[in-house]
Protein backbone atom coordinates (compact mmCIF):
# COMPACT_ATOMS: atom_id res chain seq x y z
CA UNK A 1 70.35 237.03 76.89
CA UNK A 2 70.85 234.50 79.60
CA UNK A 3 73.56 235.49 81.91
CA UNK A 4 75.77 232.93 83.99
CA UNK A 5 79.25 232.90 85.48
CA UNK A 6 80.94 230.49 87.23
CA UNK A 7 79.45 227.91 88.74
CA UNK A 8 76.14 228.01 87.92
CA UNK A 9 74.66 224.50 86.37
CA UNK A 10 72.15 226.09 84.05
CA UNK A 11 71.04 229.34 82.58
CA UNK A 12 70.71 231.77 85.11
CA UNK A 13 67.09 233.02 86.12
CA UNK A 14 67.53 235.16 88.78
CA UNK A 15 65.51 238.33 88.68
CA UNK A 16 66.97 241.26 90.57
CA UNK A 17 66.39 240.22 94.54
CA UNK A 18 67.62 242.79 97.25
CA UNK A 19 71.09 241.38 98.80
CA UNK A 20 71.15 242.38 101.88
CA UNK A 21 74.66 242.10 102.92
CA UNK A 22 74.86 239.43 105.78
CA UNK A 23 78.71 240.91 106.44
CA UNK A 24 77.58 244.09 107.13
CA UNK A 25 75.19 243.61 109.95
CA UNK A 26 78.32 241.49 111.87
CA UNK A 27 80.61 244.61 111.37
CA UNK A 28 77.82 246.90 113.39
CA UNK A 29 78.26 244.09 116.58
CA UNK A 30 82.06 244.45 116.65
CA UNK A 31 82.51 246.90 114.35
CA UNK A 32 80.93 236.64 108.39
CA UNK A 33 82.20 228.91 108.03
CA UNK A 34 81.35 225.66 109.15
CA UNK A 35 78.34 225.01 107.91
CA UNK A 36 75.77 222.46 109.45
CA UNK A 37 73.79 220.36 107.50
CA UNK A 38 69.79 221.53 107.00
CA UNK A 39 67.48 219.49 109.32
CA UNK A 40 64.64 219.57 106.92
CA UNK A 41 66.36 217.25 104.02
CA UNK A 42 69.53 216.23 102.94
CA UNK A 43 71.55 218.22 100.75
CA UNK A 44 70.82 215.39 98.01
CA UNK A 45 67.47 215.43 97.25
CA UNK A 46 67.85 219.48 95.96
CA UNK A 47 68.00 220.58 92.85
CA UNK A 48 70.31 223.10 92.13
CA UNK A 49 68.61 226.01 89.58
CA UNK A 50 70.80 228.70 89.97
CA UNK A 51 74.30 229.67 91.71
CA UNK A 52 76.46 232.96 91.74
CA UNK A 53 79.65 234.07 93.46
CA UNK A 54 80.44 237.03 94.31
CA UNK A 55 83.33 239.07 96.03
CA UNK A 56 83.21 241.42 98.83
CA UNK A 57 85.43 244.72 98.78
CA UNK A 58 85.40 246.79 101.99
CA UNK A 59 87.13 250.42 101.50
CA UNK A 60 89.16 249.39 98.61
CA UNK A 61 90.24 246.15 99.58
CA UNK A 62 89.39 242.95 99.18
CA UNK A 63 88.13 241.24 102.33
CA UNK A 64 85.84 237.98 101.27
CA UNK A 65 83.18 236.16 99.13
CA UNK A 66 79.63 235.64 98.81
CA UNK A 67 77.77 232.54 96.96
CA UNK A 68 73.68 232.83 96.48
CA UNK A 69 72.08 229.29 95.61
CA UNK A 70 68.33 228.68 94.69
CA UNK A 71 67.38 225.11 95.28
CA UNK A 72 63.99 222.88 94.71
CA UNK A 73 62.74 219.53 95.55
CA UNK A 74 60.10 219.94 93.69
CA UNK A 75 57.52 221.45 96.81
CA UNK A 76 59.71 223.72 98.17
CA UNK A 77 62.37 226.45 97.40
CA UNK A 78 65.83 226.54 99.40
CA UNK A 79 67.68 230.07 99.07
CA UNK A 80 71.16 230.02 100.56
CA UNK A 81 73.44 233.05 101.35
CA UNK A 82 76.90 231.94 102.56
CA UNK A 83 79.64 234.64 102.86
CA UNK A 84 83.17 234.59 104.21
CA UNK A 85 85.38 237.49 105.27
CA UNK A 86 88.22 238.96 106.63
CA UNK A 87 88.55 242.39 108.60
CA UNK A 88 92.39 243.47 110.48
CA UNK A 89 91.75 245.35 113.71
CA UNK A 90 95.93 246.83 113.36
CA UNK A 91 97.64 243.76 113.72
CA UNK A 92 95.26 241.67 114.54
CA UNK A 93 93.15 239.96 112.03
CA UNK A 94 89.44 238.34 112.35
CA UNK A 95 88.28 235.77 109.86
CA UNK A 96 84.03 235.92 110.22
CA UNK A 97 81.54 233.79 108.46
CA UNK A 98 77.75 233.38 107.80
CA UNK A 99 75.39 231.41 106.58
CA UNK A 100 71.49 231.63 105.82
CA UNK A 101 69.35 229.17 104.54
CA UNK A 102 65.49 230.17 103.88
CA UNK A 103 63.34 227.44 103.01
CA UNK A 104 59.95 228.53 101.66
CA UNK A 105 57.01 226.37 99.55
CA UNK A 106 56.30 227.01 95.75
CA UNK A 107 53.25 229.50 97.27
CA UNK A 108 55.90 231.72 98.68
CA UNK A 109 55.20 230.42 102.29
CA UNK A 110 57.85 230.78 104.78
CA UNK A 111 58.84 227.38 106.48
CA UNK A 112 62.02 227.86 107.99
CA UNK A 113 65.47 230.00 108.42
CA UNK A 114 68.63 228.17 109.29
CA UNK A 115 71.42 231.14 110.55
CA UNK A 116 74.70 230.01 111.20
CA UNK A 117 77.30 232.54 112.37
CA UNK A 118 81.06 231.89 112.82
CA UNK A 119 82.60 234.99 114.87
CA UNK A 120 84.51 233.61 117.34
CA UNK A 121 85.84 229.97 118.56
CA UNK A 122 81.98 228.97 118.97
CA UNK A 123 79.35 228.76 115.97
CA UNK A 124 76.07 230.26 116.65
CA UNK A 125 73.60 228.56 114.93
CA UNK A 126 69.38 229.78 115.03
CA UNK A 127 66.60 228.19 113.76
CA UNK A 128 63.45 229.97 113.34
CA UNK A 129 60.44 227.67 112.30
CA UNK A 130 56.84 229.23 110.70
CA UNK A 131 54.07 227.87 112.92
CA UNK A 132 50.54 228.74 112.91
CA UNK A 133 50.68 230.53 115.95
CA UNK A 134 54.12 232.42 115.97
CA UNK A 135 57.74 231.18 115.36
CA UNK A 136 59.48 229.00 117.44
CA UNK A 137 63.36 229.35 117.48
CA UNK A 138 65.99 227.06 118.55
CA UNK A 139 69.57 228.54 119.18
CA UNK A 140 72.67 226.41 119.64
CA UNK A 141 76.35 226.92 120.95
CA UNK A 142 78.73 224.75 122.52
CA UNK A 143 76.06 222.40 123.28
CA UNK A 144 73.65 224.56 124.65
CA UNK A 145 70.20 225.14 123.34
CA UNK A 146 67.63 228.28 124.27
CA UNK A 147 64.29 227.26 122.64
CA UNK A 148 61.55 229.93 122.74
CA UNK A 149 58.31 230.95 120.98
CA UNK A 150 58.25 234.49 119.00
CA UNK A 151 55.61 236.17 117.74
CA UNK A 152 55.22 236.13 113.83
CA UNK A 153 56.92 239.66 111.73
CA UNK A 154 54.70 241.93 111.50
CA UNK A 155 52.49 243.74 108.37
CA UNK A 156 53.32 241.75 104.83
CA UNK A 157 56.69 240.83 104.08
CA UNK A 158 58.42 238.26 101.16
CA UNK A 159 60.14 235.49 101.01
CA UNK A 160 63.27 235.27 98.79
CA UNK A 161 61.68 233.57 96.28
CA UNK A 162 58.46 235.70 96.62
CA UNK A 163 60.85 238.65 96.15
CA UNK A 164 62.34 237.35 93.12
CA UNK A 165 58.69 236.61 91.36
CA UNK A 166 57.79 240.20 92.46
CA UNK A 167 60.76 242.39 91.10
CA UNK A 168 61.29 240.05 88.08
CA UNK A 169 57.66 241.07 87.28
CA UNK A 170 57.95 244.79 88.22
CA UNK A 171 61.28 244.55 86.09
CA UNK A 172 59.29 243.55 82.63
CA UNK A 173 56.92 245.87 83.32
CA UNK A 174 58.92 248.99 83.09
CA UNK A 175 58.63 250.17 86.97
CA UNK A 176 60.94 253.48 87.49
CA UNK A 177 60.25 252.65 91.41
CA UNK A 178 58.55 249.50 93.33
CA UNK A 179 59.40 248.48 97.19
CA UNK A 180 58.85 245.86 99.87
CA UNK A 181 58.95 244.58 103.23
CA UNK A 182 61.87 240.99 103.70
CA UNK A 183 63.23 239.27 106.71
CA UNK A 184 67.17 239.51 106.64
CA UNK A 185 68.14 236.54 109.24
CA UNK A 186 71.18 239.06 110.63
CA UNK A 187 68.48 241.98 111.70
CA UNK A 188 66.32 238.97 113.12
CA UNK A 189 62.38 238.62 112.72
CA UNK A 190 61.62 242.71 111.89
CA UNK A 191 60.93 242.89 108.06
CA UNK A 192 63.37 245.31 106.26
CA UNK A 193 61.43 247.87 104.23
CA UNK A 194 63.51 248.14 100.76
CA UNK A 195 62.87 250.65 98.51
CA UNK A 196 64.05 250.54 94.52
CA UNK A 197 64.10 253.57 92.29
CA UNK A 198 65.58 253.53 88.78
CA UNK A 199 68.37 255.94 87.92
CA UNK A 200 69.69 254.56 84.39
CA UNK A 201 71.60 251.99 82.05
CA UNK A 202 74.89 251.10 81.34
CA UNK A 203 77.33 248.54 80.65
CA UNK A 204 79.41 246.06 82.53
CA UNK A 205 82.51 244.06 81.99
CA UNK A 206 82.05 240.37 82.93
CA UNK A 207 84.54 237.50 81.49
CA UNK A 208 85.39 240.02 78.74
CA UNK A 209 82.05 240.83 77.66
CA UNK A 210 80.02 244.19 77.49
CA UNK A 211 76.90 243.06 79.65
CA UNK A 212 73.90 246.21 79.16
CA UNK A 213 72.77 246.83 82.85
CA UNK A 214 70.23 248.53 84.92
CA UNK A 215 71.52 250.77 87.51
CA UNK A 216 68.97 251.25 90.85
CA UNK A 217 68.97 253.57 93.85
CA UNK A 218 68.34 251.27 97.13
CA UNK A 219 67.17 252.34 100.39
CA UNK A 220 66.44 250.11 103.17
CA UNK A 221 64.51 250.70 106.72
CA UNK A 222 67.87 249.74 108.62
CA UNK A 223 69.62 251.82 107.41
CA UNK A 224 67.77 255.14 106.77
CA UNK A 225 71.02 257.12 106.31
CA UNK A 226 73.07 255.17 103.29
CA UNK A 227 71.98 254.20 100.01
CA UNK A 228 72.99 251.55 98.05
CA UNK A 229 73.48 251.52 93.57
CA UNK A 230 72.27 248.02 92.75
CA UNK A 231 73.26 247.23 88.90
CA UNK A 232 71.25 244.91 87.18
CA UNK A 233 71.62 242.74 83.95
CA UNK A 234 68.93 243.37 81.02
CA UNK A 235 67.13 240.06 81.92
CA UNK A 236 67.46 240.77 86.03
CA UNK A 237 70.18 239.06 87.30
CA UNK A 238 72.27 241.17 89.70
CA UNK A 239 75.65 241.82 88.75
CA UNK A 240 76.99 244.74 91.32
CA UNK A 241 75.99 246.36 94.63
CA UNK A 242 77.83 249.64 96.25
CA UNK A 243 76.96 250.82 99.79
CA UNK A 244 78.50 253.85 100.10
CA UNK A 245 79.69 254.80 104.18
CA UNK A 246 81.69 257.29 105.43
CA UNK A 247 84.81 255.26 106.28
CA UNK A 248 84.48 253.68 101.94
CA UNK A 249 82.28 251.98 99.96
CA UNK A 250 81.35 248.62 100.59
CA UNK A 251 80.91 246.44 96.98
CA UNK A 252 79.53 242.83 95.99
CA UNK A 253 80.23 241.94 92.49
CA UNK A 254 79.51 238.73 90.59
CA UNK A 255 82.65 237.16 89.19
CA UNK A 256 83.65 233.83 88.77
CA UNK A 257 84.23 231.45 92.24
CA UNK A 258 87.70 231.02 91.69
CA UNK A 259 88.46 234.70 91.56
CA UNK A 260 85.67 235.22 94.38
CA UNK A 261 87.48 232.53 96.46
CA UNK A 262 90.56 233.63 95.79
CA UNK A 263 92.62 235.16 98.92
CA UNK A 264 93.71 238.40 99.26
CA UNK A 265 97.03 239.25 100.76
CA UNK A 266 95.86 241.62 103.20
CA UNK A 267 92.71 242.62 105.02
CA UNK A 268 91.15 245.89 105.12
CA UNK A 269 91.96 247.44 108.36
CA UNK A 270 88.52 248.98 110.61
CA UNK A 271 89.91 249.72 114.03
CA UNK A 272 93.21 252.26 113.66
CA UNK A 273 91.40 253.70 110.69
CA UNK A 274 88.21 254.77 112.08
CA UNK A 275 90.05 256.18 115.67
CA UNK A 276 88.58 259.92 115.93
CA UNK A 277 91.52 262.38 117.26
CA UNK A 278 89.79 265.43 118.85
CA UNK A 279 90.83 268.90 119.00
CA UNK A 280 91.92 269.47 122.61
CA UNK A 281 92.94 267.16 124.99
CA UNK A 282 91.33 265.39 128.12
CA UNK A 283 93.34 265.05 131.41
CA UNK A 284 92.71 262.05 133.52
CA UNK A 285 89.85 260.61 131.48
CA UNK A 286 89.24 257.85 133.94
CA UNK A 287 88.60 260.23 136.94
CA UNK A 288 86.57 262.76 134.51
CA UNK A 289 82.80 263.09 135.79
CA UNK A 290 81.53 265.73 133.84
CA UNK A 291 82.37 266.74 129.94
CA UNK A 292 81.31 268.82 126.99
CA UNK A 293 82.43 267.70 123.63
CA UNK A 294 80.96 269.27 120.44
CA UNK A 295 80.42 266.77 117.58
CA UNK A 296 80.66 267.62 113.96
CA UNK A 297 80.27 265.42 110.25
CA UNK A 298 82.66 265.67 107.99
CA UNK A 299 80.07 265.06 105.32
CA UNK A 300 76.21 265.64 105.42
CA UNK A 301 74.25 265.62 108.71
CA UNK A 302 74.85 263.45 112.27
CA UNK A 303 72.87 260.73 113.04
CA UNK A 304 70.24 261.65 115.49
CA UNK A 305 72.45 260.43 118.55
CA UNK A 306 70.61 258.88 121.93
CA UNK A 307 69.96 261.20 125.28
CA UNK A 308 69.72 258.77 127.73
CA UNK A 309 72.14 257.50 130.48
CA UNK A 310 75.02 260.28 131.09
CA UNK A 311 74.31 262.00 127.94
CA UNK A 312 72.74 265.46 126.97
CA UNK A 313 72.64 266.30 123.29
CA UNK A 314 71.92 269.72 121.66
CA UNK A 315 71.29 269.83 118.29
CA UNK A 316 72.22 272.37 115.64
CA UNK A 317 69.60 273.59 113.71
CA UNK A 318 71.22 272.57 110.09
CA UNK A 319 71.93 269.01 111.78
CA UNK A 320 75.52 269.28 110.91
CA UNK A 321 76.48 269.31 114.64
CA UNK A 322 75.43 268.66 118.24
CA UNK A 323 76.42 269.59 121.63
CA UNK A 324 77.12 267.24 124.00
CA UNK A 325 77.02 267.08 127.83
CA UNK A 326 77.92 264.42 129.89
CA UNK A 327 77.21 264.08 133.25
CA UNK A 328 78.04 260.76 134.91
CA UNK A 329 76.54 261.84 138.77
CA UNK A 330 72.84 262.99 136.77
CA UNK A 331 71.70 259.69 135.06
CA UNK A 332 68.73 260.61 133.04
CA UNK A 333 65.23 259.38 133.23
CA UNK A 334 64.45 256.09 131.20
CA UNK A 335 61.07 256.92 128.81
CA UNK A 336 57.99 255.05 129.54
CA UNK A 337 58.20 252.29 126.87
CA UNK A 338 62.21 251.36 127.94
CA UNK A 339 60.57 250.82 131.50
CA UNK A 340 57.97 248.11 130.77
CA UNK A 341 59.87 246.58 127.69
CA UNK A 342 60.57 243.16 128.31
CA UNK A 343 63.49 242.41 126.41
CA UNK A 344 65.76 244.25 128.63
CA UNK A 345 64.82 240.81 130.65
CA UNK A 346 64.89 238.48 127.92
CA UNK A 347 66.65 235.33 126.73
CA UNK A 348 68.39 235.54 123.34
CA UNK A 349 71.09 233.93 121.15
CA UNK A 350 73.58 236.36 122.18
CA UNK A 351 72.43 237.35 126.01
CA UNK A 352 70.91 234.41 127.71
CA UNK A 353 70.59 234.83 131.84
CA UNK A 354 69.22 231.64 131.67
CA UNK A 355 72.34 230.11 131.54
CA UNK A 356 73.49 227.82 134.56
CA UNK A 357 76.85 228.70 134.36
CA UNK A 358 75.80 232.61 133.91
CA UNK A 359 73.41 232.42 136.75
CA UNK A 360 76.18 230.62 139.34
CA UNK A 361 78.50 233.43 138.26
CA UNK A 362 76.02 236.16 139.09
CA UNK A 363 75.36 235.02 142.00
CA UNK A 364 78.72 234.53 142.96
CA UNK A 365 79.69 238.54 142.06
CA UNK A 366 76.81 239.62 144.21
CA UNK A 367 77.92 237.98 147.39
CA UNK A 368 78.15 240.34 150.20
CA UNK A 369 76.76 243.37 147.78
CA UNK A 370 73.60 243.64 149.51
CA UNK A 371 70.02 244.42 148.55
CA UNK A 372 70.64 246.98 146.50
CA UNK A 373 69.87 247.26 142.97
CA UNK A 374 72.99 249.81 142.26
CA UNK A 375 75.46 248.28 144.41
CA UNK A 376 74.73 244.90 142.76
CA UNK A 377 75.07 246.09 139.32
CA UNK A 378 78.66 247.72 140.55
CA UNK A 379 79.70 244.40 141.74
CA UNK A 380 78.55 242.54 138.66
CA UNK A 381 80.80 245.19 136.59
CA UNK A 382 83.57 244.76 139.03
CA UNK A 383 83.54 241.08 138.41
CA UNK A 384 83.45 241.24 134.26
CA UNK A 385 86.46 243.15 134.60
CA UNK A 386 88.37 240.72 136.85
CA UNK A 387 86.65 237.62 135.20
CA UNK A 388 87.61 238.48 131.33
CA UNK A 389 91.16 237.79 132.40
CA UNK A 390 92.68 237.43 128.38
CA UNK A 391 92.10 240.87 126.85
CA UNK A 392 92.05 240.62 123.48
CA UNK A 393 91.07 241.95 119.66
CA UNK A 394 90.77 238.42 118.31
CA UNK A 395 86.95 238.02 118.72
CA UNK A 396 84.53 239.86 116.61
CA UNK A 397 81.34 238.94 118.66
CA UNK A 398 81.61 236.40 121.02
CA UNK A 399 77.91 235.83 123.21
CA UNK A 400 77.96 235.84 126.96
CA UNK A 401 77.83 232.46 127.10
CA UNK A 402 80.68 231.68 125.60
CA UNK A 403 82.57 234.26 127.03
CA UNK A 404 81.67 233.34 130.43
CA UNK A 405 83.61 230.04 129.73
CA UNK A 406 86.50 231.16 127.67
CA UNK A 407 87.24 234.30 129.95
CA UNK A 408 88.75 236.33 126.88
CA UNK A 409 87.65 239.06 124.58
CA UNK A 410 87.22 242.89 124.19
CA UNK A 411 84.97 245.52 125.10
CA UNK A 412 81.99 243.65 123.15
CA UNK A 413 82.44 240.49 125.13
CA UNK A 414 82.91 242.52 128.17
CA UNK A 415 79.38 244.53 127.61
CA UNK A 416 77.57 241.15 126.55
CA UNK A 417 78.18 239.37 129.54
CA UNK A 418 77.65 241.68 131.82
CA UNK A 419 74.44 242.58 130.12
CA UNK A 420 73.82 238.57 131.04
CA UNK A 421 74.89 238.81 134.68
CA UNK A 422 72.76 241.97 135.09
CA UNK A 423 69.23 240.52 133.55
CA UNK A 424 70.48 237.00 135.81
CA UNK A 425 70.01 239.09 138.93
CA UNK A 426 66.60 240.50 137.62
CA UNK A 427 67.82 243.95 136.51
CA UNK A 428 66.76 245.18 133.17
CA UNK A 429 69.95 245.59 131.09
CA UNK A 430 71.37 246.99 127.34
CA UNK A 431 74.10 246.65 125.39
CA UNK A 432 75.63 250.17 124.43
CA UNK A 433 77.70 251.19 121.45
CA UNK A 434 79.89 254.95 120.53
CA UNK A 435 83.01 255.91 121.49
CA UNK A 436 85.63 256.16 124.62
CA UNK A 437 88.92 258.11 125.05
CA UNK A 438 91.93 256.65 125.25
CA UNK A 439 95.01 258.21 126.50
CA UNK A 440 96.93 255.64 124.77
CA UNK A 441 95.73 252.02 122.50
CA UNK A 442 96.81 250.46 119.80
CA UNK A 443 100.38 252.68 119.60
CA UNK A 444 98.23 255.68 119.17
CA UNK A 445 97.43 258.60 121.67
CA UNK A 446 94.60 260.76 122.59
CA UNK A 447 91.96 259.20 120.66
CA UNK A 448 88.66 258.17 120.58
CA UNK A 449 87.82 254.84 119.64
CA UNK A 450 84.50 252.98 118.73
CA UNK A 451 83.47 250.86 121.84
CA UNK A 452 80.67 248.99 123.75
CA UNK A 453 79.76 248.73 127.16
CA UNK A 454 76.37 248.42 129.02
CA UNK A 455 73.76 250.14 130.77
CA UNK A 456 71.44 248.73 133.52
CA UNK A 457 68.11 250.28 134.53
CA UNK A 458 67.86 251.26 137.91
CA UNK A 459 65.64 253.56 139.59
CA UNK A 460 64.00 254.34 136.37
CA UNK A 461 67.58 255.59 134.95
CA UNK A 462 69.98 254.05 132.25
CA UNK A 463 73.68 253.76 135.04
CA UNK A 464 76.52 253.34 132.01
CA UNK A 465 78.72 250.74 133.27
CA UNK A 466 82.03 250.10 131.29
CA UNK A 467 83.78 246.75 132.37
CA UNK A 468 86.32 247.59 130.44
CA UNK A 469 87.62 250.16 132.34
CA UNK A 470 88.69 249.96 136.25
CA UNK A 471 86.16 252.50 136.95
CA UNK A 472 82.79 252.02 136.94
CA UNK A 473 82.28 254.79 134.17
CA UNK A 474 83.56 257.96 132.93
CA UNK A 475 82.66 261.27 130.72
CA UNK A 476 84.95 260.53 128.56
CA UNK A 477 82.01 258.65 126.73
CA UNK A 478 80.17 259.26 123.69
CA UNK A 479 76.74 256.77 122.94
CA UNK A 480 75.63 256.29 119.81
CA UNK A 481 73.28 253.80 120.29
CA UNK A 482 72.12 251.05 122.30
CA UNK A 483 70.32 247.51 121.93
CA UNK A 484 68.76 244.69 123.94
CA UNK A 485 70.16 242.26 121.63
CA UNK A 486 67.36 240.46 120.82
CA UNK A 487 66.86 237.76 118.53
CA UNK A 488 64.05 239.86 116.51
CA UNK A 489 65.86 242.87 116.47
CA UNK A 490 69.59 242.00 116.88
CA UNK A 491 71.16 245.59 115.76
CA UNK A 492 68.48 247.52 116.47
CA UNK A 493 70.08 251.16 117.79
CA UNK A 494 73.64 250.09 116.22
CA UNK A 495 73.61 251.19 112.57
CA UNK A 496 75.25 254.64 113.90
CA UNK A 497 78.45 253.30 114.06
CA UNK A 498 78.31 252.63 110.38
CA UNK A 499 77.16 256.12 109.34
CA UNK A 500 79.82 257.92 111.53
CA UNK A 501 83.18 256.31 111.30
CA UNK A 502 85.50 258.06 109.05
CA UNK A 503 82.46 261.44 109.19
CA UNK A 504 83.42 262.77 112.80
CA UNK A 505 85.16 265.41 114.35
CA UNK A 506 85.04 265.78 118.09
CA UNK A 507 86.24 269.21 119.79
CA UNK A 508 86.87 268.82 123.99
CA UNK A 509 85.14 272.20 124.90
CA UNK A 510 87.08 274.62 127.78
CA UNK A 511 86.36 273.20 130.99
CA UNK A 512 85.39 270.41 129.90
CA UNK A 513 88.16 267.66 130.12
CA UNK A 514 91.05 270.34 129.96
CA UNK A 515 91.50 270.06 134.33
């Protein structure tokens, strides 16, 4: 039995390919459209084979749509993921966007990725080309272009077309498990490892009809800690896929494009939702320079969570929960490999200190700071904090760039740019991600919140430095990862946040935030 919905403008041969939700990686960042045109040939001179819609549910609620299309001219296969989305932060509500384009030959050779993503008033579009000798990558915004050479991925990886030969073969012949290695434009150049076991059959409802399906257990590389049920029709066409996270599960099913286009009266809500309320309470968080706060899941085990920067962590023995210590005066030691990594340098789509206009306002935040590598950094945070003069929830991700021309956003724009400023002035810098204490946000009191911020490396140490705040950093801190930003590994250290929001308890220890 063929199967088709909607749109598609002839029988449906799509074999069971991995979606790898482009939606998801954007929520890690802040935590997907105008589309541009392909540069490699006009949209005329493809031939549509297949095309399925899809919509997105995130806890419950509808929030967007996803389209896949597999194109040909004949030489070469064109896969497109497009997906729209909206999110509410409590009152305030983000409409995101992506798009991917992966054009490969009919041997399953890579030729190019077109990324295009639309989360904030500037697009950000990246275009990695397959050369013999590495990858060369054009990103533009507002203009601006940051051209560079990458190495290839490493070890073997498949297209999306080599993918869909594979499984559609490993899919006739009975497999009960079969994996690979893909490139998912949102994580960058690293190849995702996916794994596929098969758990067993049933049916599902599509148009009115009883469609048999396959149901599979999917695990992926980036995301060690969450698995995903993908449900398959009898001749391989993907009909359903549930991520299950703590704070609900996230679900693509095919349906028909009106319904999948179709707007839903309200978003699902992320921010006020996923606020942690700890048992005891902190005085003066913004003075606070030591604190000991015991971290619990809900569900399962915690994450393995970072010591670096301010932050000790003990861990229990069952994994279930972790002590931790934070001590803003006794910045820990940076590891060997953080100290010589280049990235913490580097130019990328999101953090580029090669900007002019990034460079004259480094320069001008330094002014009278001195030699010093510390009191620079200080200024530089001092300056962020003045400079992002419009505060606001409106942005999911906005790069440095931009916000070092627009002057608005929230604590992701804040850490982003001065992650720029800091690797402008030749100091290594990261963006960092977990949670900060709030004696009041959002109409809500005594919280923690999820958050980002940065860390420079100075003297061999990770200094936090929140330019958020009006100090440069307190205790009243919890990291849960961290991330150069790269364009090969874009959320590389973030994928916490996903597996603890709605799964944490937090309990202020005596003496440590009570005084």
């Amino acid at each position: 039995m063929n199967l088709t919905c909607g749109e598609a403008t002839r029988p449906a041969r799509r074999s069971m390919e991995p979606h790898m939700p482009a939606h998801l990686r954007s929520i890690l960042a802040a935590l997907l459209v105008t589309l541009h045109a392909s540069v490699v040939l006009a949209a005329e001179e493809w031939k549509v084979l297949w095309e399925h819609w899809y919509v997105l549910e995130i806890a419950g609620a509808k929030a967007g749509s996803v389209v896949e299309r597999v194109e040909s001219d004949g030489e070469r296969y064109r896969t497109t993921s497009e997906s729209e989305f909206r999110i509410s932060r409590g009152t305030t509500e983000l409409e995101i966007s992506q798009s991917a384009k992966f054009i490969e030959t009919h041997r399953n050779e890579p030729i190019e990725i077109d990324f295009t993503q639309s989360m904030s008033k500037q697009d950000v579009r990246s275009i990695w080309r397959f050369v013999d000798d590495g990858v060369e990558m054009i990103s533009m915004q507002g203009g601006r272009e940051l051209k560079k050479k990458e190495p290839r991925p490493r070890g073997a990886w498949l297209t999306p077309m080599g993918m869909h030969a594979l499984t559609t073969e490993r899919l006739k012949a009975g497999a009960e498990r079969f994996e690979f290695a893909m490139i998912s434009p949102e994580n960058g150049l690293s190849p995702v490892t996916i794994t596929n076991e098969r758990t067993g059959t049933r049916t599902f409802t599509l148009d009115g009809r009883e469609v048999p399906v396959t149901v599979w257990k999917q695990t992926t590389s980036v995301m060690p800690g969450t698995t995903n049920e993908m449900v398959v029709s009898s001749d391989g066409h993907m009909v359903e896929q549930r991520m299950v996270l703590p704070f609900g599960e996230m679900v693509t099913r095919l349906t028909s494009r009106k319904d999948a286009q179709a707007r839903a009266e309200n978003a699902p809500e992320l921010m006020m939702s996923s606020f942690v309320r700890p048992t005891g309470k902190i005085v003066d968080p913004r003075a606070l320079r030591q604190l000991q706060m015991r971290l619990r899941a809900k569900q399962g085990t915690l994450p393995e969570l970072p010591v670096a920067g301010a932050q000790r962590v003990e861990r229990s023995g069952d994994g279930t929960t972790a002590l931790l210590k934070v001590d803003v005066d006794a910045p820990l030691e940076a590891s060997s490999a953080e100290l010589t990594d280049p990235a913490y340098l580097g130019s990328s789509s999101m953090i580029d200190p090669t900007d002019d206009l990034i460079i004259k306002l480094a320069r001008r935040a330094v002014k009278g700071a001195g030699e010093s590598p510390r009191a620079r950094a200080t200024a530089l945070r001092a300056f962020v904090h003045a400079h992002i003069s419009g505060k606001a929830l409106s942005t999911a991700v906005a790069t440095a760039s931009e916000t070092a021309r627009t002057k608005s956003g929230d604590c992701s724009e804040h850490g982003v740019l001065l992650c720029a400023l800091l690797r402008a002035q030749g100091i290594p810098a990261r963006v960092a991600a977990g949670l900060v204490y709030a004696d009041a946000f959002a109409n809500e009191s005594g919280i923690f919140g999820w958050h980002m911020w940065t860390q420079a490396l100075i003297d061999g140490k990770w200094i936090d430095l929140d330019a958020t705040l009006p100090v440069d950093y307190d205790a009243a801190h919890v990291l849960t990862g961290a991330t150069a930003m790269g364009d090969s590994n874009l959320v590389d250290g973030m994928n916490n946040v996903l597996l603890m929001m709605g799964n944490l308890e937090i309990e202020i220890l005596p003496g440590g935030g009570d005084s």
